[in-house]
N, C-alpha and C. Protein backbone atom coordinates (compact mmCIF):
# COMPACT_ATOMS: atom_id res chain seq x y z
N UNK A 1 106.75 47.71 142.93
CA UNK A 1 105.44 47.79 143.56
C UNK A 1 104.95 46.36 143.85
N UNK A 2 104.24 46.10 144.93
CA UNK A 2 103.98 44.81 145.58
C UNK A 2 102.66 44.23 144.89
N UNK A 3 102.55 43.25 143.87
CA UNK A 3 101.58 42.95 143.53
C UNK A 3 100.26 42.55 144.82
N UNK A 4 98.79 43.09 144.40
CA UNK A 4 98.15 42.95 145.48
C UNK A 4 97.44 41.47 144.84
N UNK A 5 96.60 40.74 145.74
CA UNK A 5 96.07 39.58 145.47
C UNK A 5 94.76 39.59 144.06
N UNK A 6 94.28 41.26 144.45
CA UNK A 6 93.25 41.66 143.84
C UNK A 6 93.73 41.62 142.39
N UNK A 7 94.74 42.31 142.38
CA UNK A 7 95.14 43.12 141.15
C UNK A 7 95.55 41.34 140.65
N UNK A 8 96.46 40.21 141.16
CA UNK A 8 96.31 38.54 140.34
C UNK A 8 95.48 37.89 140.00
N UNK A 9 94.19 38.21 141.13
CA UNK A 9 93.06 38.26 140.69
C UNK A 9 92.01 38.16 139.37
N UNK A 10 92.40 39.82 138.71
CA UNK A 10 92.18 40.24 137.86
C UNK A 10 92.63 40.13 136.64
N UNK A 11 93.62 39.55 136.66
CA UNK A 11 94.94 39.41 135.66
C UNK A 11 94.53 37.95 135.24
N UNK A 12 94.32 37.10 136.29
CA UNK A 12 94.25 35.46 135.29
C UNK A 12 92.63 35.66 135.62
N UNK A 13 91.38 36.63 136.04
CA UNK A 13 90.23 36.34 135.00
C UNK A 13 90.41 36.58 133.74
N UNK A 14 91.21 37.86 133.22
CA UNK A 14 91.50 38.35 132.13
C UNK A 14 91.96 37.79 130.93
N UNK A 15 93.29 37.28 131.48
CA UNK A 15 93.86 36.28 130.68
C UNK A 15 93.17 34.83 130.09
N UNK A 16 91.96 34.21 131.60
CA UNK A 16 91.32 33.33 130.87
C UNK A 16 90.04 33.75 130.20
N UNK A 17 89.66 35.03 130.18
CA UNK A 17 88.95 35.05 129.22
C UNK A 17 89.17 35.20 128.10
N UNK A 18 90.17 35.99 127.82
CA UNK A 18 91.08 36.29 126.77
C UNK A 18 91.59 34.72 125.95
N UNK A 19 92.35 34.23 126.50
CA UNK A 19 92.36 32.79 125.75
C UNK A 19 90.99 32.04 125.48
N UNK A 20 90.35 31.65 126.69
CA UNK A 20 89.04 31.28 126.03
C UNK A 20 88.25 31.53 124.77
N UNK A 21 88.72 33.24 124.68
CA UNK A 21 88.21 33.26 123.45
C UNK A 21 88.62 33.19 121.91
N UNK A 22 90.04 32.80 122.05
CA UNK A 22 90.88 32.90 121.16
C UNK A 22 91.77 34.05 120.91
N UNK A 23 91.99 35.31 121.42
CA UNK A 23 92.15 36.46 121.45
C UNK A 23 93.58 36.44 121.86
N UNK A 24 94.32 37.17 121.37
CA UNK A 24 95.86 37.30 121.98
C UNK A 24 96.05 38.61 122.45
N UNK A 25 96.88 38.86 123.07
CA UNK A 25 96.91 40.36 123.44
C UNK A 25 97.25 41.28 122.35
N UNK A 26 97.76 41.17 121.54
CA UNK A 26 97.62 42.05 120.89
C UNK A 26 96.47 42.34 120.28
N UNK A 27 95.59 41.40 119.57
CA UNK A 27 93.84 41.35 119.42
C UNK A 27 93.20 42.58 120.69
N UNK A 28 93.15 41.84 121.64
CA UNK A 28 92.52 42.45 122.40
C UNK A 28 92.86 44.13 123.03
N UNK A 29 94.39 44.28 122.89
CA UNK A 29 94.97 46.03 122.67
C UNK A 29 94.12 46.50 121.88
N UNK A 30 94.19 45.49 120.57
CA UNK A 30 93.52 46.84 119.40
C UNK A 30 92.18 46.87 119.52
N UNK A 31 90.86 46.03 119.90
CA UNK A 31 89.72 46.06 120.53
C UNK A 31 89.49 47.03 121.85
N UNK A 32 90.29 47.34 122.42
CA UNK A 32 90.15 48.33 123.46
C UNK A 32 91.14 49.09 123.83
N UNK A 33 91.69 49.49 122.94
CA UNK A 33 93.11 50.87 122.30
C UNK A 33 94.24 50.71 123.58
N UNK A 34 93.74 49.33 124.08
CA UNK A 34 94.97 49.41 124.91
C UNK A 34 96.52 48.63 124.89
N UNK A 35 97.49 49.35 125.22
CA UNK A 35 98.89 48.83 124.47
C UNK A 35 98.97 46.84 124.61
N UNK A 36 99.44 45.94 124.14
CA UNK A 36 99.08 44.87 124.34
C UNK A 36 100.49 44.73 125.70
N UNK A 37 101.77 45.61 126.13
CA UNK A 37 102.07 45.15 127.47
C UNK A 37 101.87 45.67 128.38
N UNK A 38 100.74 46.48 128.06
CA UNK A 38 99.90 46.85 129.23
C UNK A 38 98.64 45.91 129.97
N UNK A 39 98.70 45.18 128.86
CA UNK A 39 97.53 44.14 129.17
C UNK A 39 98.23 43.14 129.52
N UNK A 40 99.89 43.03 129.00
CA UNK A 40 100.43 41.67 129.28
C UNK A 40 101.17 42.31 131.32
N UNK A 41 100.72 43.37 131.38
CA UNK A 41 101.28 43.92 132.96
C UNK A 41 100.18 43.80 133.31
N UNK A 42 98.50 43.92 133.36
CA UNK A 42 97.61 43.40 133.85
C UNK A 42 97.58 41.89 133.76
N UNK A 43 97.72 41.46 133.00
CA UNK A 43 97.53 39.80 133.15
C UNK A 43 98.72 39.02 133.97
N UNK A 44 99.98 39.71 134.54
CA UNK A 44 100.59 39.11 135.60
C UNK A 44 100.29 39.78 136.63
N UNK A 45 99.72 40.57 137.01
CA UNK A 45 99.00 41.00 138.68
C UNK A 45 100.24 42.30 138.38
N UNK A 46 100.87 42.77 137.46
CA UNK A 46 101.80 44.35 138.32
C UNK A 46 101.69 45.26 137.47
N UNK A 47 100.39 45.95 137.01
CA UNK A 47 99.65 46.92 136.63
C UNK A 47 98.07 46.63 137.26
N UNK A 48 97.88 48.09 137.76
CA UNK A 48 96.64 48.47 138.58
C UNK A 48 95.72 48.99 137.48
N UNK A 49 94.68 48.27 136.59
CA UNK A 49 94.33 49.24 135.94
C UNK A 49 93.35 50.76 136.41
N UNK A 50 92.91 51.14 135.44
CA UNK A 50 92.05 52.29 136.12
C UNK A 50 89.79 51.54 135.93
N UNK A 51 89.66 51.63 136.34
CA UNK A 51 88.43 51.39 136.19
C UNK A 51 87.72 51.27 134.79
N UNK A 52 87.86 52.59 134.21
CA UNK A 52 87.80 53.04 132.85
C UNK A 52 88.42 51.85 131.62
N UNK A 53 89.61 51.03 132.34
CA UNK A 53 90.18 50.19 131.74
C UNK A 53 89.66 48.58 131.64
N UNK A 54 88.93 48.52 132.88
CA UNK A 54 88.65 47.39 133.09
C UNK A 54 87.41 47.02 132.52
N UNK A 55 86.34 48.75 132.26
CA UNK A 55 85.28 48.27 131.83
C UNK A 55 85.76 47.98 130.28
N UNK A 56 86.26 48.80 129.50
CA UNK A 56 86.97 48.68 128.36
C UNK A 56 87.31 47.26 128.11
N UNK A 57 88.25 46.68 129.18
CA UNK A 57 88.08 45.25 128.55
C UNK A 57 87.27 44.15 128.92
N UNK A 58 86.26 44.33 129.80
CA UNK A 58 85.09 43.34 130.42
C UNK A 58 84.08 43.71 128.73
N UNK A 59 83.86 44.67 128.24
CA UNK A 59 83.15 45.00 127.04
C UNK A 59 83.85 44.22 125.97
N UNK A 60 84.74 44.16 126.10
CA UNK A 60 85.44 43.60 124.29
C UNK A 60 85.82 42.40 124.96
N UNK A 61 85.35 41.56 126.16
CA UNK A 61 85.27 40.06 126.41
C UNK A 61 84.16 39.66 126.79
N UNK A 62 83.17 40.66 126.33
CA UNK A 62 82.11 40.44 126.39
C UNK A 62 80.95 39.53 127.76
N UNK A 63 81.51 40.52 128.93
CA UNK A 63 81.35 39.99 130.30
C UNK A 63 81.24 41.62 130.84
N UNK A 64 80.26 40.99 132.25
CA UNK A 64 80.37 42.44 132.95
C UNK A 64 81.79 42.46 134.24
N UNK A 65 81.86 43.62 134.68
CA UNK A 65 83.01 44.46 135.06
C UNK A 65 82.52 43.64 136.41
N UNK A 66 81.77 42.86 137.14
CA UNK A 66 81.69 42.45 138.43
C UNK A 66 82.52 40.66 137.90
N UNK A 67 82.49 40.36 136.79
CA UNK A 67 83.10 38.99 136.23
C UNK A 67 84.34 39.31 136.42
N UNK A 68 84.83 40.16 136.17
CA UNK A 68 86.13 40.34 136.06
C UNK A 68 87.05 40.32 137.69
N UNK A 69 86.40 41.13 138.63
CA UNK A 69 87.04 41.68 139.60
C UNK A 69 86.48 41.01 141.07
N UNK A 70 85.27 40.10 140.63
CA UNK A 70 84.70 39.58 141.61
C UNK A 70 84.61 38.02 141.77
């Protein structure tokens, strides 16, 4: 599947918030029950999450869901 610009986008806000805060992916899986290479397939742009997912982790990085994707 063709990574979209959006979806790289989303992946290195993620990732730098995620480091910023000290947080590794696996930290942040278990903060928002999500698998940590699912987060490590969002944080290189080739997983689409679902919405539901994104607010999930804009909440446990403590940012809103327009920080993330905008």
């Amino acid at each position: 599947m063709a990574r979209t610009n959006a979806q790289q986008k989303l992946g290195k806000a993620i990732r730098k918030l995620r480091t910023d805060a000290g947080l590794s992916q696996e930290k942040l899986g278990e903060m928002t029950g999500l698998d940590r290479t699912y987060i490590s397939g969002i944080e290189r742009g080739v997983r689409n999450p679902s919405i539901r997912n994104i607010e999930r982790l804009a909440n446990a990085l403590k940012v809103k869901v327009a920080e993330l994707v905008g």
